[in-house]
N, C-alpha and C. Protein backbone atom coordinates (compact mmCIF):
# COMPACT_ATOMS: atom_id res chain seq x y z
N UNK A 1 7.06 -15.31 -2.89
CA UNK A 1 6.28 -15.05 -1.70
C UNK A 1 4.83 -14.77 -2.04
N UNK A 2 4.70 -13.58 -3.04
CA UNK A 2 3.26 -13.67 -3.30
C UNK A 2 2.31 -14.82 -3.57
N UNK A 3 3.06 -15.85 -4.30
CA UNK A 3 2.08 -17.16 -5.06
C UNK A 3 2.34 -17.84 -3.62
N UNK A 4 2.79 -18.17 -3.02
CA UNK A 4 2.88 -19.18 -1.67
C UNK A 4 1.75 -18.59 -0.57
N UNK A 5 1.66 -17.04 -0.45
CA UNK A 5 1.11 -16.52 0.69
C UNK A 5 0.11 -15.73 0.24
N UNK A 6 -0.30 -15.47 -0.81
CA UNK A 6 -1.72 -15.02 -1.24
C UNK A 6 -2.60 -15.58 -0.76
N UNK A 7 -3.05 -16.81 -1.02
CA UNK A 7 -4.49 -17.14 -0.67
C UNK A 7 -4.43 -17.61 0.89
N UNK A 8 -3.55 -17.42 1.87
CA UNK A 8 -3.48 -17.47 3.21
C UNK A 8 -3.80 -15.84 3.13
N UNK A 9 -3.01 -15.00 3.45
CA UNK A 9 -3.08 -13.74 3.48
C UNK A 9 -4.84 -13.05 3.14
N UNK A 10 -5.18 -14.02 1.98
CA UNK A 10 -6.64 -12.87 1.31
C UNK A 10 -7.48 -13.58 2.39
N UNK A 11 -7.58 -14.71 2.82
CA UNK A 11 -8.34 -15.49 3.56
C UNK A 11 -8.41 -14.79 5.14
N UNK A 12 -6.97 -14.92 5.41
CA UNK A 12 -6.89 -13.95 6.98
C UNK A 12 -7.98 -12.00 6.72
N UNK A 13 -7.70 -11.93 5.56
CA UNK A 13 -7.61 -10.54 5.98
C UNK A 13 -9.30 -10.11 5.30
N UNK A 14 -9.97 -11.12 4.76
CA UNK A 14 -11.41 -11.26 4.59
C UNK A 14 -12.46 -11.28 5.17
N UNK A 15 -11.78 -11.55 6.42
CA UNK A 15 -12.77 -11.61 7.85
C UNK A 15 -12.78 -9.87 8.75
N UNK A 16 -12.14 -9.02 7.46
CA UNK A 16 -12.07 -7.86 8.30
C UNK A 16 -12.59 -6.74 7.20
N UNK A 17 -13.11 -5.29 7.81
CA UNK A 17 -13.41 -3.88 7.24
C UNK A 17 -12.20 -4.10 5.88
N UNK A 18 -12.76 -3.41 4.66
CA UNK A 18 -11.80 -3.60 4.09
C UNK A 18 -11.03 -1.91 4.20
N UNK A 19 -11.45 -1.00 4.38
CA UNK A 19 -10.32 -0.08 4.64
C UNK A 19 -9.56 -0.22 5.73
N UNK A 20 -9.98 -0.81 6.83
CA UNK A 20 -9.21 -0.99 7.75
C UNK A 20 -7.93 -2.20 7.38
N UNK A 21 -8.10 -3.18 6.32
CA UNK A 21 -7.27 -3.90 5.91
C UNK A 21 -6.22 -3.07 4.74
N UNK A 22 -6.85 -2.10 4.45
CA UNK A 22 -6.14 -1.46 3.34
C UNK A 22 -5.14 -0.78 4.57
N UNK A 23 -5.72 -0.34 5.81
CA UNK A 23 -4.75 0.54 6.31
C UNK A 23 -3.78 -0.03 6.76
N UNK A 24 -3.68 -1.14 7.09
CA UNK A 24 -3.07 -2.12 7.85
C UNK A 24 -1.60 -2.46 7.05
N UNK A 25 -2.25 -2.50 5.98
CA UNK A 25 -1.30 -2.92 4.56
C UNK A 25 -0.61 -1.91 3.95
N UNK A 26 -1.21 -0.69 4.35
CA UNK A 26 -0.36 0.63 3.23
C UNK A 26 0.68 1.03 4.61
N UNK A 27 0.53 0.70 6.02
CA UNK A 27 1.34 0.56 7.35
C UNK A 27 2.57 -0.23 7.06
N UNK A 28 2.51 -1.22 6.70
CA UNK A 28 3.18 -2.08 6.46
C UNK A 28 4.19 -2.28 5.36
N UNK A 29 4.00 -1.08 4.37
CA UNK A 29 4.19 -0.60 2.89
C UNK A 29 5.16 0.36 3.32
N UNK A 30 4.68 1.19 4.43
CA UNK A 30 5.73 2.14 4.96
C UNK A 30 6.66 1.78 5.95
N UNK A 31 6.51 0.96 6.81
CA UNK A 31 7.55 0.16 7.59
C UNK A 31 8.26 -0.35 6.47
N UNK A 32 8.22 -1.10 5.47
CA UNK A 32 8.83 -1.84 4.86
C UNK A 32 9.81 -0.92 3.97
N UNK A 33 9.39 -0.13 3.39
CA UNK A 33 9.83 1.08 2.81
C UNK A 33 10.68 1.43 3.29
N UNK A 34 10.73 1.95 4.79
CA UNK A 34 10.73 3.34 5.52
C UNK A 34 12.68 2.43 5.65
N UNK A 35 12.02 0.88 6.45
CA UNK A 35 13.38 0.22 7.12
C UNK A 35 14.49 0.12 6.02
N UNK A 36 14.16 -0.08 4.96
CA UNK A 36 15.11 0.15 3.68
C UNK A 36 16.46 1.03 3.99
N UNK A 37 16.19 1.70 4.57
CA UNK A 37 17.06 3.06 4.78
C UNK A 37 17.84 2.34 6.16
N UNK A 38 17.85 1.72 6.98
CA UNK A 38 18.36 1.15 8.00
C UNK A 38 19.00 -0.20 7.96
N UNK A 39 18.18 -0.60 6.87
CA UNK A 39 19.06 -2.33 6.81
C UNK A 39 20.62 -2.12 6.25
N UNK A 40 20.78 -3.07 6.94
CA UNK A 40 22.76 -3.42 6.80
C UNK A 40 22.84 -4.92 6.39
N UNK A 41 23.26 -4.87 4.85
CA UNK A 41 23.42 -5.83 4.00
C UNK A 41 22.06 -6.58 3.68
N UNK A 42 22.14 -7.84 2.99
CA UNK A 42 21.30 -8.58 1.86
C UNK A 42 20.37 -8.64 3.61
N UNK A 43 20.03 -9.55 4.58
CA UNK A 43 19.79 -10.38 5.22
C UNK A 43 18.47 -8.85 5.91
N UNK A 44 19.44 -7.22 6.13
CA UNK A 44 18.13 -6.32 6.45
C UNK A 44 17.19 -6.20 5.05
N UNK A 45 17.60 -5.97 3.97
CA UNK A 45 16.82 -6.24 2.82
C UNK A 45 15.89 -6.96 2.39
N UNK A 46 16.51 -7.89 2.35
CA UNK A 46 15.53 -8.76 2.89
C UNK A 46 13.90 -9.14 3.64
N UNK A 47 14.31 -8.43 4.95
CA UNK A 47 13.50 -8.82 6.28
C UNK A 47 12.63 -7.31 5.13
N UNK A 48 13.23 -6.15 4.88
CA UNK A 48 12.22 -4.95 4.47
C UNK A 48 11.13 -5.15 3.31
N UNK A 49 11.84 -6.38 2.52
CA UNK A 49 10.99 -6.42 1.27
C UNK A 49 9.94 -7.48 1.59
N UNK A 50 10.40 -8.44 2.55
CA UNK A 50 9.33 -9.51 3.31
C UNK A 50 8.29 -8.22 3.72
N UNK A 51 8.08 -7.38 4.47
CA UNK A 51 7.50 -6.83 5.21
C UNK A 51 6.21 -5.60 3.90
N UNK A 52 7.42 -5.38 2.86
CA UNK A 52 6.62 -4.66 1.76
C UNK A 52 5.86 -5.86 1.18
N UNK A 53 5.74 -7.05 0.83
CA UNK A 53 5.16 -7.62 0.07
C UNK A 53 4.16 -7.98 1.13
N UNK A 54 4.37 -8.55 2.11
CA UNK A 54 2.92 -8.75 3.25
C UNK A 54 1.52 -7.58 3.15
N UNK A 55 2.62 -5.75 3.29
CA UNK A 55 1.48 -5.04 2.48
C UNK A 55 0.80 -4.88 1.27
N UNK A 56 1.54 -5.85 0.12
CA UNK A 56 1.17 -5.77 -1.31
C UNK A 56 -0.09 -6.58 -0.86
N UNK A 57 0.42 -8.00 0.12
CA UNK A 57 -0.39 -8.71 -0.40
C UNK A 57 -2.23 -8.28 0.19
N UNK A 58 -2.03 -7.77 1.26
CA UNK A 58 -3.02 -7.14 2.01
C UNK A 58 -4.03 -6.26 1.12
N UNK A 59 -3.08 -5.29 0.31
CA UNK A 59 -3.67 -3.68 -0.44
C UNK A 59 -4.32 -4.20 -1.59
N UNK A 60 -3.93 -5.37 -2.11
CA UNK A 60 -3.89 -4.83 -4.04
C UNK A 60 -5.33 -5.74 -3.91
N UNK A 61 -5.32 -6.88 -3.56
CA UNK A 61 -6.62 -7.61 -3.88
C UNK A 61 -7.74 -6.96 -2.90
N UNK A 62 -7.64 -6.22 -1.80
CA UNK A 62 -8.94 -5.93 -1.30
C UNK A 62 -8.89 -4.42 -1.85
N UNK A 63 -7.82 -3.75 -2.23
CA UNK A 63 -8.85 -2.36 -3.06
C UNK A 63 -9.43 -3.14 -4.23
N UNK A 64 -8.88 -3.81 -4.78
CA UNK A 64 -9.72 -4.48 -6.06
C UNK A 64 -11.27 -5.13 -5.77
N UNK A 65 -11.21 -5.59 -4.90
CA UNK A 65 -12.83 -6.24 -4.38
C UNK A 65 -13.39 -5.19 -4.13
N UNK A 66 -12.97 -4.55 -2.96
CA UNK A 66 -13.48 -2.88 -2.32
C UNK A 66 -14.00 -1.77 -3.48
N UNK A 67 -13.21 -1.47 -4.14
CA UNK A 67 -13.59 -1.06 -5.68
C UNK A 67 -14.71 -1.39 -6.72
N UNK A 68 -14.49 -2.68 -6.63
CA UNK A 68 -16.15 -3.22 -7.54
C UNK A 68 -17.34 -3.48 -6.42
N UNK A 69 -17.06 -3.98 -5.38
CA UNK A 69 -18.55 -3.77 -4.62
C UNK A 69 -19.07 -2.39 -4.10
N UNK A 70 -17.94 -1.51 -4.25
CA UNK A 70 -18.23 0.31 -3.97
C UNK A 70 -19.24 0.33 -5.50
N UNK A 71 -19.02 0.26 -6.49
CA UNK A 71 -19.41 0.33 -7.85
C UNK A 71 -20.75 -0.30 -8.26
N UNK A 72 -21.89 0.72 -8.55
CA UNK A 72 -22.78 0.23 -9.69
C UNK A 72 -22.52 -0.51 -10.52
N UNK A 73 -23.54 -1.66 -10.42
CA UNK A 73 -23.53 -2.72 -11.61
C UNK A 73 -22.99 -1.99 -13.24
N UNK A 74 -23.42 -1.19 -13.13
CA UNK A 74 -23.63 -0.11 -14.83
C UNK A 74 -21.88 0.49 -14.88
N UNK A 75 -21.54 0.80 -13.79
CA UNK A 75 -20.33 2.06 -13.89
C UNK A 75 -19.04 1.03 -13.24
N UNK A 76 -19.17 -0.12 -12.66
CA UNK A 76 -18.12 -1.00 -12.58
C UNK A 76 -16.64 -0.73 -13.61
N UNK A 77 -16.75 -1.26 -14.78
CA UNK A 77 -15.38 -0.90 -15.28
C UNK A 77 -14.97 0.82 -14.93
N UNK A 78 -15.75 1.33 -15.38
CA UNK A 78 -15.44 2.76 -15.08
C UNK A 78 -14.44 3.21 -13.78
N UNK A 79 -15.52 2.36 -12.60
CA UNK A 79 -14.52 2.83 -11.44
C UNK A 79 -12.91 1.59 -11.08
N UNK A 80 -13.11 0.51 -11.61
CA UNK A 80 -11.86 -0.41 -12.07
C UNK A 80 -10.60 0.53 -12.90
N UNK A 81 -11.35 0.73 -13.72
CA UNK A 81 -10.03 1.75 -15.04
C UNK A 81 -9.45 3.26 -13.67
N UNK A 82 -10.18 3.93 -13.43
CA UNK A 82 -10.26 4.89 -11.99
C UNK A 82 -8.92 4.24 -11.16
N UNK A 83 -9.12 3.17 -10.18
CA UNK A 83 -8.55 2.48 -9.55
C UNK A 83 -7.00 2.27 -10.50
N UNK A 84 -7.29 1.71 -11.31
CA UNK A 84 -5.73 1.14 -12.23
C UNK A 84 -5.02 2.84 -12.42
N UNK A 85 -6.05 3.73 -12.77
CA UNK A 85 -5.62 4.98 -13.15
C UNK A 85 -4.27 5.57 -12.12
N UNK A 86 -4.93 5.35 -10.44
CA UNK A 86 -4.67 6.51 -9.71
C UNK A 86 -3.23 5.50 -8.86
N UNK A 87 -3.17 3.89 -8.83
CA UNK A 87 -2.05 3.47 -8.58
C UNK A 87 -1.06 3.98 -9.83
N UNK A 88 -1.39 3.53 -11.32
CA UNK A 88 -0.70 3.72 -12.11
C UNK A 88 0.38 5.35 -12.20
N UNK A 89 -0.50 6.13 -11.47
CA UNK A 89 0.22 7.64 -11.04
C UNK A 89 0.82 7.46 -9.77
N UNK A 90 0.57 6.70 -9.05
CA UNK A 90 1.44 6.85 -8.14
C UNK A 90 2.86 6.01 -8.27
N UNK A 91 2.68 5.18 -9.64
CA UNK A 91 4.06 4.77 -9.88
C UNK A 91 5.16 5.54 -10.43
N UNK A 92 3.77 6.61 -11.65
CA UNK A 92 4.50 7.73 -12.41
C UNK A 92 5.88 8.46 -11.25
N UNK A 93 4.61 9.22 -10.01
CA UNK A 93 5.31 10.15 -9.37
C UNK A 93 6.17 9.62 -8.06
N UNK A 94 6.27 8.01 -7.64
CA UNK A 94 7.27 7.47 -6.84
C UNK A 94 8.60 7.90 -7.24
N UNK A 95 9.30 7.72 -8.84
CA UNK A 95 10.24 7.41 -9.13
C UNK A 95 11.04 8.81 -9.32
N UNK A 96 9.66 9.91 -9.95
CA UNK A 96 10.27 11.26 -9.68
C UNK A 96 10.40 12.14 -8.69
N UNK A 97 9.37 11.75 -7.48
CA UNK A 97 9.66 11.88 -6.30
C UNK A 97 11.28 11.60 -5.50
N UNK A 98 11.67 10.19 -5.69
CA UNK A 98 12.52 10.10 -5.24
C UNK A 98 13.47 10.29 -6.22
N UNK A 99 14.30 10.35 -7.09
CA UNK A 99 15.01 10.99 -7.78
C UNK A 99 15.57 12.31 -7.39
N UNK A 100 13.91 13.05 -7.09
CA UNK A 100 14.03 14.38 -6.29
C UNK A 100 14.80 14.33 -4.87
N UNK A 101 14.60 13.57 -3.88
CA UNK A 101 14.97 13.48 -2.78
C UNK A 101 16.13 12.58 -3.15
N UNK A 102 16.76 11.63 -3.92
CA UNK A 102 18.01 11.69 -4.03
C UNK A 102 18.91 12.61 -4.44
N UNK A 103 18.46 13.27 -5.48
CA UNK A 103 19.49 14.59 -5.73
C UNK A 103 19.64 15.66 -4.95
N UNK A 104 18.46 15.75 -4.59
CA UNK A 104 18.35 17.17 -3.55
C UNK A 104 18.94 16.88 -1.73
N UNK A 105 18.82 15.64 -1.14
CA UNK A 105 19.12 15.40 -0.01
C UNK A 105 20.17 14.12 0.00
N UNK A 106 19.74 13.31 -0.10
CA UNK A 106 21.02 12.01 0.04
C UNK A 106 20.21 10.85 -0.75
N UNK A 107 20.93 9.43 -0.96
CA UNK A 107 20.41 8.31 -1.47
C UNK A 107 19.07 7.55 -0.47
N UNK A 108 19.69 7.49 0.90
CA UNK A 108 19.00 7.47 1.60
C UNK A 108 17.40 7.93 1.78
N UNK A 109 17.07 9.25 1.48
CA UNK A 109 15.89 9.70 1.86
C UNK A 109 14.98 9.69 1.03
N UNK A 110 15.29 8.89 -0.42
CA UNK A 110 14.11 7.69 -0.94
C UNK A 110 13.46 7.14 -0.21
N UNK A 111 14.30 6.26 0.77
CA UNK A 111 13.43 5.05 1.58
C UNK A 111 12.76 6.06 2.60
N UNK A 112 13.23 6.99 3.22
CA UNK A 112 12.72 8.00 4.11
C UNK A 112 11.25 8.35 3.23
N UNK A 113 11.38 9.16 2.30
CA UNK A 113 10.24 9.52 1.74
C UNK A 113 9.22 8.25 1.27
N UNK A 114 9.53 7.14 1.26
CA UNK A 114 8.76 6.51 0.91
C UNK A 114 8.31 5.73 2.04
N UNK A 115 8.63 5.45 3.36
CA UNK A 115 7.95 5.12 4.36
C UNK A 115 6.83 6.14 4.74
N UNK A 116 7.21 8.03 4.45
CA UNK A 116 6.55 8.83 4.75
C UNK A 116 5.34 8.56 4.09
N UNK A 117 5.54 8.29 2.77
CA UNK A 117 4.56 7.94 1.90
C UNK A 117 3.53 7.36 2.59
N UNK A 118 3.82 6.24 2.69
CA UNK A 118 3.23 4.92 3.52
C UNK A 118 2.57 5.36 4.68
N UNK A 119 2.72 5.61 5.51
CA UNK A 119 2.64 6.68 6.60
C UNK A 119 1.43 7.68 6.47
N UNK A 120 1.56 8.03 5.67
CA UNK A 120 0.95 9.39 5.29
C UNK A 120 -0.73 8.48 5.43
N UNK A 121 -0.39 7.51 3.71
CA UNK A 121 -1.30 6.50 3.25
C UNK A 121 -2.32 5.73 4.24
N UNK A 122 -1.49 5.31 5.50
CA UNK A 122 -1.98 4.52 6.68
C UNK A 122 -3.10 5.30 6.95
N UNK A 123 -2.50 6.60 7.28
CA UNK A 123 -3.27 7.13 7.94
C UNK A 123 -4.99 7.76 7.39
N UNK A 124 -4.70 8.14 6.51
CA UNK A 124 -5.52 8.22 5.19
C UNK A 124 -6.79 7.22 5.64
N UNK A 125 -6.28 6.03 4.88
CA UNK A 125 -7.00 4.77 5.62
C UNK A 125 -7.53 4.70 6.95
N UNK A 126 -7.54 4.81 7.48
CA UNK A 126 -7.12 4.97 9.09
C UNK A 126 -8.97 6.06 9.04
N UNK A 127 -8.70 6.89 8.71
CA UNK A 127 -9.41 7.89 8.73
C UNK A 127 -10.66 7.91 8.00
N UNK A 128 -10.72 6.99 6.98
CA UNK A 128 -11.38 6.36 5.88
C UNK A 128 -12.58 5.73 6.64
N UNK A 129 -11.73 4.73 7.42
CA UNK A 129 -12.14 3.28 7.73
C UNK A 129 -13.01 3.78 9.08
N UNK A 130 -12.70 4.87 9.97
CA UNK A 130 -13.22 5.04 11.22
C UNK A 130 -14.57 5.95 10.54
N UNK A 131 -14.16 7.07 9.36
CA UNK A 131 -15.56 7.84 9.34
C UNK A 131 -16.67 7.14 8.42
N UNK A 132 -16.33 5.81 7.79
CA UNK A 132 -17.29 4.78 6.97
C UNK A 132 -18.31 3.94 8.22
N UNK A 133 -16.96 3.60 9.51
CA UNK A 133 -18.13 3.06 10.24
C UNK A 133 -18.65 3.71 11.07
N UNK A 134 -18.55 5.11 11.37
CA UNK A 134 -19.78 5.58 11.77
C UNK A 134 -20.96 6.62 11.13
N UNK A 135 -20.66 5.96 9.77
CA UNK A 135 -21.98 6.37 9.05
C UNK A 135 -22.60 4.72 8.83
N UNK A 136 -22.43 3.70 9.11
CA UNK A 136 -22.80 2.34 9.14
C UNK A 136 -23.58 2.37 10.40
């Protein structure tokens, strides 16, 4: 899905704010997430991981653009390595996160906590994207 729908996807979503595309996408990260916990057999699985990769494809290449045009010519890698840094922790603490909420509550409230995640994230964005354009 990614190699088929990338360069449709970066093209649609180029014509827009890029936090507002980030928010759109980390929304979509948590729906996709969140429905995990509700699908019944391969066919809901499915439809949830279609729905997580639409937000991959949205998030990863415009924080990456968003990131180097935020960035001084001079301090560019700096804030790139930054960027790789702070996903790279959020992979750390996904897995012990939920681990946590599987042992402590049910199997289930992985996907719960990780739509919250998402959720949380949207909003973040959300909030980003409205107080950037009215300092524009």
């Amino acid at each position: 899905m990614v190699v088929l729908l990338q360069i449709f996807v970066t093209r649609r979503t180029s014509r827009y704010r890029p936090l507002a595309i980030m928010a759109v996408g980390t929304l979509f990260y948590g729906l996709g997430v969140g429905s995990i916990a509700f699908a019944t057999g391969f066919w809901g699985f499915l439809a949830s991981i279609v729905i997580v990769t639409i937000g991959e494809l949205m998030v990863i290449p415009t924080a990456s653009t968003y990131t180097a045009n935020q960035a001084p010519e001079t301090m560019r890698g700096r804030y790139m390595s930054m960027l790789a840094l702070t996903m790279g922790a959020g992979s750390l603490m996904g897995p012990l996160l939920g681990g946590f909420l599987n042992d402590t509550f049910s199997p289930s409230a992985i996907w719960y906590g990780g739509g919250a995640a998402g959720f949380l994230g949207a909003i973040i964005f959300f909030v980003l994207a409205t107080r950037t354009k009215k300092q524009e």
